[in-house]
PDB file of N, CA and C in Angstrom:
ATOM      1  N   UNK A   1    -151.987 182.227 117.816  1.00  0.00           N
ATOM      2  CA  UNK A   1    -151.206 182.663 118.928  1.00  0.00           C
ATOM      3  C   UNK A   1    -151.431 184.166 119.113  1.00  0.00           C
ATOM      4  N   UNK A   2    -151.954 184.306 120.402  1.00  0.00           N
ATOM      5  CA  UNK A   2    -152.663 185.994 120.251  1.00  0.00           C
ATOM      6  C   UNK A   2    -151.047 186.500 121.364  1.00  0.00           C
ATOM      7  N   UNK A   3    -151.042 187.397 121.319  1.00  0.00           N
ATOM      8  CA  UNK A   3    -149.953 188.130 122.359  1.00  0.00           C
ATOM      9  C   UNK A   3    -150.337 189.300 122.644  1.00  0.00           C
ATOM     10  N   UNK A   4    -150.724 189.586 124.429  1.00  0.00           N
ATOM     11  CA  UNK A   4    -151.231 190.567 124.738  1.00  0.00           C
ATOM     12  C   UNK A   4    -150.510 191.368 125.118  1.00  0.00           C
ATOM     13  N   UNK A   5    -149.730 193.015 124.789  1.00  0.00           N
ATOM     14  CA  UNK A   5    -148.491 193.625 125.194  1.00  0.00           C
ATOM     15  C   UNK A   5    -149.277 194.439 126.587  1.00  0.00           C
ATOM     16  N   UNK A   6    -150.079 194.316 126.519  1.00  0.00           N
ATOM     17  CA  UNK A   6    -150.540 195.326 127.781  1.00  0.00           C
ATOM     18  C   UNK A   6    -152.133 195.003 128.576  1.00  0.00           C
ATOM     19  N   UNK A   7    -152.022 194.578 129.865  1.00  0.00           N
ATOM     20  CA  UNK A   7    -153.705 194.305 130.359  1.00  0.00           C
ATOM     21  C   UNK A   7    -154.401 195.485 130.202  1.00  0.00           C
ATOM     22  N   UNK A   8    -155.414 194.863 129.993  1.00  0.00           N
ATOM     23  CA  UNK A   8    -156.680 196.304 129.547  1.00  0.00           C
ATOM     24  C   UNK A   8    -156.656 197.021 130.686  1.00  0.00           C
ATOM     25  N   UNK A   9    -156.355 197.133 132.312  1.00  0.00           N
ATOM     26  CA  UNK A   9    -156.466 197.943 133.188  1.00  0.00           C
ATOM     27  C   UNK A   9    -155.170 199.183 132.999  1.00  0.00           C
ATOM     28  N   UNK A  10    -154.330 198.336 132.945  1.00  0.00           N
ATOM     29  CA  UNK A  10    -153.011 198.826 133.013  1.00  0.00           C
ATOM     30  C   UNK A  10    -153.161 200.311 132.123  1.00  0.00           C
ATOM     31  N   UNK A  11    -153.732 200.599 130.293  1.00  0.00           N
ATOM     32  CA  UNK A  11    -154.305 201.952 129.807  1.00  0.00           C
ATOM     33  C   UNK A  11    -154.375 202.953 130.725  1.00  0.00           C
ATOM     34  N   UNK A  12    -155.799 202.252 131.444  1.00  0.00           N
ATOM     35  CA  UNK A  12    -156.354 203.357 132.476  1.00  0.00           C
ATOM     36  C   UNK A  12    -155.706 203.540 133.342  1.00  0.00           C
ATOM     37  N   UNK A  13    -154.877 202.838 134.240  1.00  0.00           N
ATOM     38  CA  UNK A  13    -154.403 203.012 135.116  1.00  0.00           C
ATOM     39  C   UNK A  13    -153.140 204.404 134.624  1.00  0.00           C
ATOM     40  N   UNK A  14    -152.444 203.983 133.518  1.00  0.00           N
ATOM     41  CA  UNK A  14    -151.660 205.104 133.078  1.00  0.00           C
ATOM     42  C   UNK A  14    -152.288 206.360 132.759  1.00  0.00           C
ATOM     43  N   UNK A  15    -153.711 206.481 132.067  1.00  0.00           N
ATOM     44  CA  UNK A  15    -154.358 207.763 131.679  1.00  0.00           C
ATOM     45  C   UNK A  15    -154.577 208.546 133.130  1.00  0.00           C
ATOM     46  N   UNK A  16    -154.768 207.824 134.289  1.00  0.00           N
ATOM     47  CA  UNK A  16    -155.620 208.369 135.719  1.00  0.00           C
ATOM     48  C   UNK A  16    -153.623 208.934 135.752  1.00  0.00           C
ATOM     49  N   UNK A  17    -153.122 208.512 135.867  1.00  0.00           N
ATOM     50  CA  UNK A  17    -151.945 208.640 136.679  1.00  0.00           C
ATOM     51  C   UNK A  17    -151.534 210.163 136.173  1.00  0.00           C
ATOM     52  N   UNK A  18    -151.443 209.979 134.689  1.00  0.00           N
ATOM     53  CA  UNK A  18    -151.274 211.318 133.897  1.00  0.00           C
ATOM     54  C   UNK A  18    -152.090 212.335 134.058  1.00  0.00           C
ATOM     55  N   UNK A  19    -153.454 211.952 134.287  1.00  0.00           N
ATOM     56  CA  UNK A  19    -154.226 213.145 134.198  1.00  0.00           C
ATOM     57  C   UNK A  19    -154.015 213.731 135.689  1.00  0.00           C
ATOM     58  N   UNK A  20    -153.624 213.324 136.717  1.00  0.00           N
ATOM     59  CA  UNK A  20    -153.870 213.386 138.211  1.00  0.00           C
ATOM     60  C   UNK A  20    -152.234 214.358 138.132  1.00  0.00           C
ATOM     61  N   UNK A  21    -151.269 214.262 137.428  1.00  0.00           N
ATOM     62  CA  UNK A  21    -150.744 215.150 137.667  1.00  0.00           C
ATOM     63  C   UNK A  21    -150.378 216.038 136.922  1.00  0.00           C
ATOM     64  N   UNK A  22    -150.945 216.019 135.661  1.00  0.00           N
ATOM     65  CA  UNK A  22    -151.472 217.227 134.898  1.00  0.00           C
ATOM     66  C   UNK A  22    -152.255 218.172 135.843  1.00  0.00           C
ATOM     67  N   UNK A  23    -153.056 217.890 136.514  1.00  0.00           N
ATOM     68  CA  UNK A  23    -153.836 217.981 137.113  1.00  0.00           C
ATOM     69  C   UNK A  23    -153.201 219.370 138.128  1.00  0.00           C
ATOM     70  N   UNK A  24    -152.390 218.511 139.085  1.00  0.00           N
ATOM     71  CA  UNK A  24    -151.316 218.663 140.045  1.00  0.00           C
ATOM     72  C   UNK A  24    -150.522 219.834 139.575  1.00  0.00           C
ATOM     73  N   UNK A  25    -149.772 219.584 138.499  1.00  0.00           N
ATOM     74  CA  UNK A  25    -149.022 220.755 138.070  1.00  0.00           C
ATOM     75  C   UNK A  25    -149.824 221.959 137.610  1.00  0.00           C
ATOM     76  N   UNK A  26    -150.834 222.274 137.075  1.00  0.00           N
ATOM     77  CA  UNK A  26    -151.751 223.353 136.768  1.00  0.00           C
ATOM     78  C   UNK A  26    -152.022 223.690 138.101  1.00  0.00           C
ATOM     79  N   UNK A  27    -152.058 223.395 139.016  1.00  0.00           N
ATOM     80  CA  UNK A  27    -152.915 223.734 140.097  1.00  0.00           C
ATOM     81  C   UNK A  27    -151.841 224.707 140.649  1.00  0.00           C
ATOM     82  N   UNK A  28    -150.774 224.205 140.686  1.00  0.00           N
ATOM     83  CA  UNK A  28    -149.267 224.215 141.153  1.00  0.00           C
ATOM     84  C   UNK A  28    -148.886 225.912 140.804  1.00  0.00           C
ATOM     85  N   UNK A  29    -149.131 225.656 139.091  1.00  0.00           N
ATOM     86  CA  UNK A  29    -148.656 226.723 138.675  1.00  0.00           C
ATOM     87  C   UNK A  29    -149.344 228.266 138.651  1.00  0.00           C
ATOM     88  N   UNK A  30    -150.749 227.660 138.816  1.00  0.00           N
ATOM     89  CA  UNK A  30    -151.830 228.404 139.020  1.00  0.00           C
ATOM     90  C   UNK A  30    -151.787 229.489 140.432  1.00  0.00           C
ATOM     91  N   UNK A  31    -151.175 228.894 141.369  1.00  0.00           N
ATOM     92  CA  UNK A  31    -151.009 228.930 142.675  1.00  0.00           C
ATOM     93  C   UNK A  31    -149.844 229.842 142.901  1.00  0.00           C
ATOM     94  N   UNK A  32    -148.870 229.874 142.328  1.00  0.00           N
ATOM     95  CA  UNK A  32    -147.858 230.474 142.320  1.00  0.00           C
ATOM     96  C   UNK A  32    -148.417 231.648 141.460  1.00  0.00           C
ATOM     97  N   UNK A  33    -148.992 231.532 140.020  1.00  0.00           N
ATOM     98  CA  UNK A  33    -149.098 232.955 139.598  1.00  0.00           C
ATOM     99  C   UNK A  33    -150.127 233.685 139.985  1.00  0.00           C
ATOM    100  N   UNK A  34    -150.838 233.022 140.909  1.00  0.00           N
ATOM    101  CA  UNK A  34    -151.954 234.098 141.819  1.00  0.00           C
ATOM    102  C   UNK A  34    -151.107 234.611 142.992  1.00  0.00           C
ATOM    103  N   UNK A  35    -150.145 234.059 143.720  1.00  0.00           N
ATOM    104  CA  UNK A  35    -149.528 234.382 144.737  1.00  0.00           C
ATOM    105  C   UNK A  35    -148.547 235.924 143.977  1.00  0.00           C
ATOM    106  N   UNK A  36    -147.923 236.021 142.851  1.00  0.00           N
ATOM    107  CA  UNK A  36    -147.312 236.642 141.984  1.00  0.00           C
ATOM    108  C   UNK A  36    -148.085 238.086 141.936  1.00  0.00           C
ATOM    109  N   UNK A  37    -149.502 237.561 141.465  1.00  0.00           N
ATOM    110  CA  UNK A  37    -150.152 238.792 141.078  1.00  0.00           C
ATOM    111  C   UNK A  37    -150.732 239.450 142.561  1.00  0.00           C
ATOM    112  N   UNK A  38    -150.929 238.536 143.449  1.00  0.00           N
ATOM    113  CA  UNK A  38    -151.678 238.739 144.650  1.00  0.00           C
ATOM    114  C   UNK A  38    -150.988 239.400 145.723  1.00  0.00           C
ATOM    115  N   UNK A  39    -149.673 238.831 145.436  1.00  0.00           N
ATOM    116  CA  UNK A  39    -149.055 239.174 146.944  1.00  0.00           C
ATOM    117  C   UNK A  39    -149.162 238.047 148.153  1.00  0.00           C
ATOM    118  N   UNK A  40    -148.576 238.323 149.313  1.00  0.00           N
ATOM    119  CA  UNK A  40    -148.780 237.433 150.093  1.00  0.00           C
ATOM    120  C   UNK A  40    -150.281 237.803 150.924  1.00  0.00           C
ATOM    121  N   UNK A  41    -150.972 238.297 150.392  1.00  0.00           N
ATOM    122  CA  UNK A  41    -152.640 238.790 151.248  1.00  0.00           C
ATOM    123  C   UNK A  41    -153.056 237.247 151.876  1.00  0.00           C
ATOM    124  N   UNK A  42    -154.142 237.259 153.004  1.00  0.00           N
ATOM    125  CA  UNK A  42    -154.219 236.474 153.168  1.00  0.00           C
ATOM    126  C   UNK A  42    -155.707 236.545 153.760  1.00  0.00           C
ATOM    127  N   UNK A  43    -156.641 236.066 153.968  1.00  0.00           N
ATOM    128  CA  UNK A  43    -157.748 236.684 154.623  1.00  0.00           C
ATOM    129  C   UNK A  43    -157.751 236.354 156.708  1.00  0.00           C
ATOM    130  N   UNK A  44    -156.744 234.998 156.372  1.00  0.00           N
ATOM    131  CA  UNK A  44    -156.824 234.768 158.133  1.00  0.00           C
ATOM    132  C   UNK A  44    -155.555 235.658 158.889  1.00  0.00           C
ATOM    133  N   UNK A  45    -154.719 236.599 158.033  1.00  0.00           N
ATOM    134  CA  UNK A  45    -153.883 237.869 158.819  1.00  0.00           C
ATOM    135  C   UNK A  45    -154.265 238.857 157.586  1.00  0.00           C
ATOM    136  N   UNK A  46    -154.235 239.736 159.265  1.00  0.00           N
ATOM    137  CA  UNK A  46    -153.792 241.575 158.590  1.00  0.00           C
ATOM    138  C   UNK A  46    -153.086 241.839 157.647  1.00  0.00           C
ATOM    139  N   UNK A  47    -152.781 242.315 156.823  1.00  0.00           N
ATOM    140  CA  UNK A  47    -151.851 242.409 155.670  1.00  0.00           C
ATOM    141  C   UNK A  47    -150.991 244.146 156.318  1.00  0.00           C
ATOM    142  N   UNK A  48    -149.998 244.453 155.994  1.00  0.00           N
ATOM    143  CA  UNK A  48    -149.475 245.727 156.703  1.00  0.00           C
ATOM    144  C   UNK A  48    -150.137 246.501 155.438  1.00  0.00           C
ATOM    145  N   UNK A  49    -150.305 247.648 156.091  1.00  0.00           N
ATOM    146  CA  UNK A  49    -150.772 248.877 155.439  1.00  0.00           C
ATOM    147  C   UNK A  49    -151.934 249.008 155.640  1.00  0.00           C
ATOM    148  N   UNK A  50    -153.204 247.702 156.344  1.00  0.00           N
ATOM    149  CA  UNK A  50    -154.454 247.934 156.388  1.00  0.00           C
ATOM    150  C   UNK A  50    -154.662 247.873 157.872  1.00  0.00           C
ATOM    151  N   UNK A  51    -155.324 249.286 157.870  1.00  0.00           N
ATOM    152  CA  UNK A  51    -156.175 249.423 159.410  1.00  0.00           C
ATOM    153  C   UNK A  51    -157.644 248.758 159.855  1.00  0.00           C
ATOM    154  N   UNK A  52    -158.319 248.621 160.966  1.00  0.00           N
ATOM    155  CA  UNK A  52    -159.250 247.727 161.154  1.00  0.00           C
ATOM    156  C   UNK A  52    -160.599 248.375 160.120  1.00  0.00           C
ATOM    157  N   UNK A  53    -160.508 249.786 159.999  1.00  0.00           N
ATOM    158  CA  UNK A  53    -161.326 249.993 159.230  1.00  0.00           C
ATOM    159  C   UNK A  53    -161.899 250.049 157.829  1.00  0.00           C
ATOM    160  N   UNK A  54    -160.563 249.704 157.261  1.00  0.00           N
ATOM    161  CA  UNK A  54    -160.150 249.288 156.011  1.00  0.00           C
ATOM    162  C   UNK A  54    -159.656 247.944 155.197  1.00  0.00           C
ATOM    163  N   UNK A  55    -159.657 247.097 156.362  1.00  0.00           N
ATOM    164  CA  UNK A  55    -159.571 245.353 156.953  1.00  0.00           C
ATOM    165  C   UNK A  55    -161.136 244.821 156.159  1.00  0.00           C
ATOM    166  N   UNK A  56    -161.214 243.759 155.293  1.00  0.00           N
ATOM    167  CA  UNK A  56    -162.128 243.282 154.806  1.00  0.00           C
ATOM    168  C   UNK A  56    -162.838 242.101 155.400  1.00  0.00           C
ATOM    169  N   UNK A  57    -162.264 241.596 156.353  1.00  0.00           N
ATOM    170  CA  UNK A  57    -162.545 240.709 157.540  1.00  0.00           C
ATOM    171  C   UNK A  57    -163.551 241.340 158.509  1.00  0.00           C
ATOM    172  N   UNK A  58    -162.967 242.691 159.021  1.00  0.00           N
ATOM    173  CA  UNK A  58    -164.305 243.167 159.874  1.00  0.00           C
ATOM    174  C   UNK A  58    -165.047 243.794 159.369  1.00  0.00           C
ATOM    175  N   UNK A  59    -165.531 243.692 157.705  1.00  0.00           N
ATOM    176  CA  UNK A  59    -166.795 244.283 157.102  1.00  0.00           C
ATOM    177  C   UNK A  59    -167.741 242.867 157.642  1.00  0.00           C
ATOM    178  N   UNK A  60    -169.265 243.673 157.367  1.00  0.00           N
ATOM    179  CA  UNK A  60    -170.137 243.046 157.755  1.00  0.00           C
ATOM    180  C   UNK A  60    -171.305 242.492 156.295  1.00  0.00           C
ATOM    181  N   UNK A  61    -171.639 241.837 156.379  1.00  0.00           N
ATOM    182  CA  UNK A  61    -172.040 241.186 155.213  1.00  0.00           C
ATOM    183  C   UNK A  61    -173.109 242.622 154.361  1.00  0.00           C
ATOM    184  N   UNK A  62    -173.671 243.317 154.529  1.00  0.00           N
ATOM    185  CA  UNK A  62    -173.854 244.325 153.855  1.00  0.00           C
ATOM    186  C   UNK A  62    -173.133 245.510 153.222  1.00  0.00           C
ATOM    187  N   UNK A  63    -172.095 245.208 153.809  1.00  0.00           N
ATOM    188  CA  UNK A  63    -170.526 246.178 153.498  1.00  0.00           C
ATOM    189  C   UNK A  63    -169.865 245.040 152.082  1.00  0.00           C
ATOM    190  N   UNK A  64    -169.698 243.868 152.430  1.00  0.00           N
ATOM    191  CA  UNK A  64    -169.286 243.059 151.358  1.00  0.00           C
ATOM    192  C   UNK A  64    -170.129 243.195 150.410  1.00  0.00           C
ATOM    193  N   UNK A  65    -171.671 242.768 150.394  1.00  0.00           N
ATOM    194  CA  UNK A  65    -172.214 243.260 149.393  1.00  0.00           C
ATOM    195  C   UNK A  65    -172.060 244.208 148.576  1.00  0.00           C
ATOM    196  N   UNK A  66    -172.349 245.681 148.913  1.00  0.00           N
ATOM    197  CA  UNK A  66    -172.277 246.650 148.704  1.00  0.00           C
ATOM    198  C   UNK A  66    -170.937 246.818 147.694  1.00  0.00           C
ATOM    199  N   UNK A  67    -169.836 246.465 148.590  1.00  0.00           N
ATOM    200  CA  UNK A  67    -168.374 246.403 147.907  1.00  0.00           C
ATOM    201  C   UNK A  67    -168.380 245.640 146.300  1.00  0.00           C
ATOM    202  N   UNK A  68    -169.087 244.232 146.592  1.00  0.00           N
ATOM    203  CA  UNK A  68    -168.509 243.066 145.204  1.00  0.00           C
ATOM    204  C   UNK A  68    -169.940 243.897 144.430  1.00  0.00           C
ATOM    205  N   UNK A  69    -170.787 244.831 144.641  1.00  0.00           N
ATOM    206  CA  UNK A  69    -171.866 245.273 143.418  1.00  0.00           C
ATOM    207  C   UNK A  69    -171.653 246.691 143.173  1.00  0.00           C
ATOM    208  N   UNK A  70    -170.302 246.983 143.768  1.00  0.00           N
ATOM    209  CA  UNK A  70    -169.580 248.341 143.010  1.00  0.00           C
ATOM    210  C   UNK A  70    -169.598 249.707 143.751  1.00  0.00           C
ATOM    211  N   UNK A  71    -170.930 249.194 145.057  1.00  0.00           N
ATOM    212  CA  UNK A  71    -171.702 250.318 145.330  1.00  0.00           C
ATOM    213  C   UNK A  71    -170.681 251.388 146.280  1.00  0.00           C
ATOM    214  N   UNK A  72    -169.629 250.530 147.022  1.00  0.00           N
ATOM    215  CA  UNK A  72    -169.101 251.023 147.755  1.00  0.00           C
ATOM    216  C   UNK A  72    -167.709 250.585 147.942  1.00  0.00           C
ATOM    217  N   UNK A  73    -166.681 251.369 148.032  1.00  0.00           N
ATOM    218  CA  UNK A  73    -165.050 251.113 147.728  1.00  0.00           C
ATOM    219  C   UNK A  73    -164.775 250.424 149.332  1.00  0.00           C
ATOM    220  N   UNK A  74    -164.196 249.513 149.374  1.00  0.00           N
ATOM    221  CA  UNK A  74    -163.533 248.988 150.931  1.00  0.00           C
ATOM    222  C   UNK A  74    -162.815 250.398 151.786  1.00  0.00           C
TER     223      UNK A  74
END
């Protein structure tokens, strides 16, 4: 007399479920402590305090360069 306490899908089905919001909550929390350290910046609005010339949106892809290889401050 065999007795099966659990179908073999049913495991996986619990491991996906767990990992998906393990998953979920890191992302979660991740999100909040970049918002923390970040501020509310945003790249699709102006942020106050920045003028168009100092705005990282209207740099031009040799200005970004320049900027992320040190060469030149925003």
């Amino acid at each position: 007399m065999s007795v099966h306490t659990r179908a073999p899908g049913r495991t996986l089905a619990i491991a996906t479920v767990v990992g998906t919001v393990a998953t979920l909550g890191y992302m979660y929390v991740a999100g909040v402590q970049t918002k923390k350290e970040e501020g509310p910046a945003s790249v699709y609005n102006q942020s106050k305090g920045l003028n168009s010339a100092t705005n990282d949106t209207r740099m031009s892809s040799a200005d970004v360069r320049q900027t992320v290889q040190g060469d030149k401050k925003p």
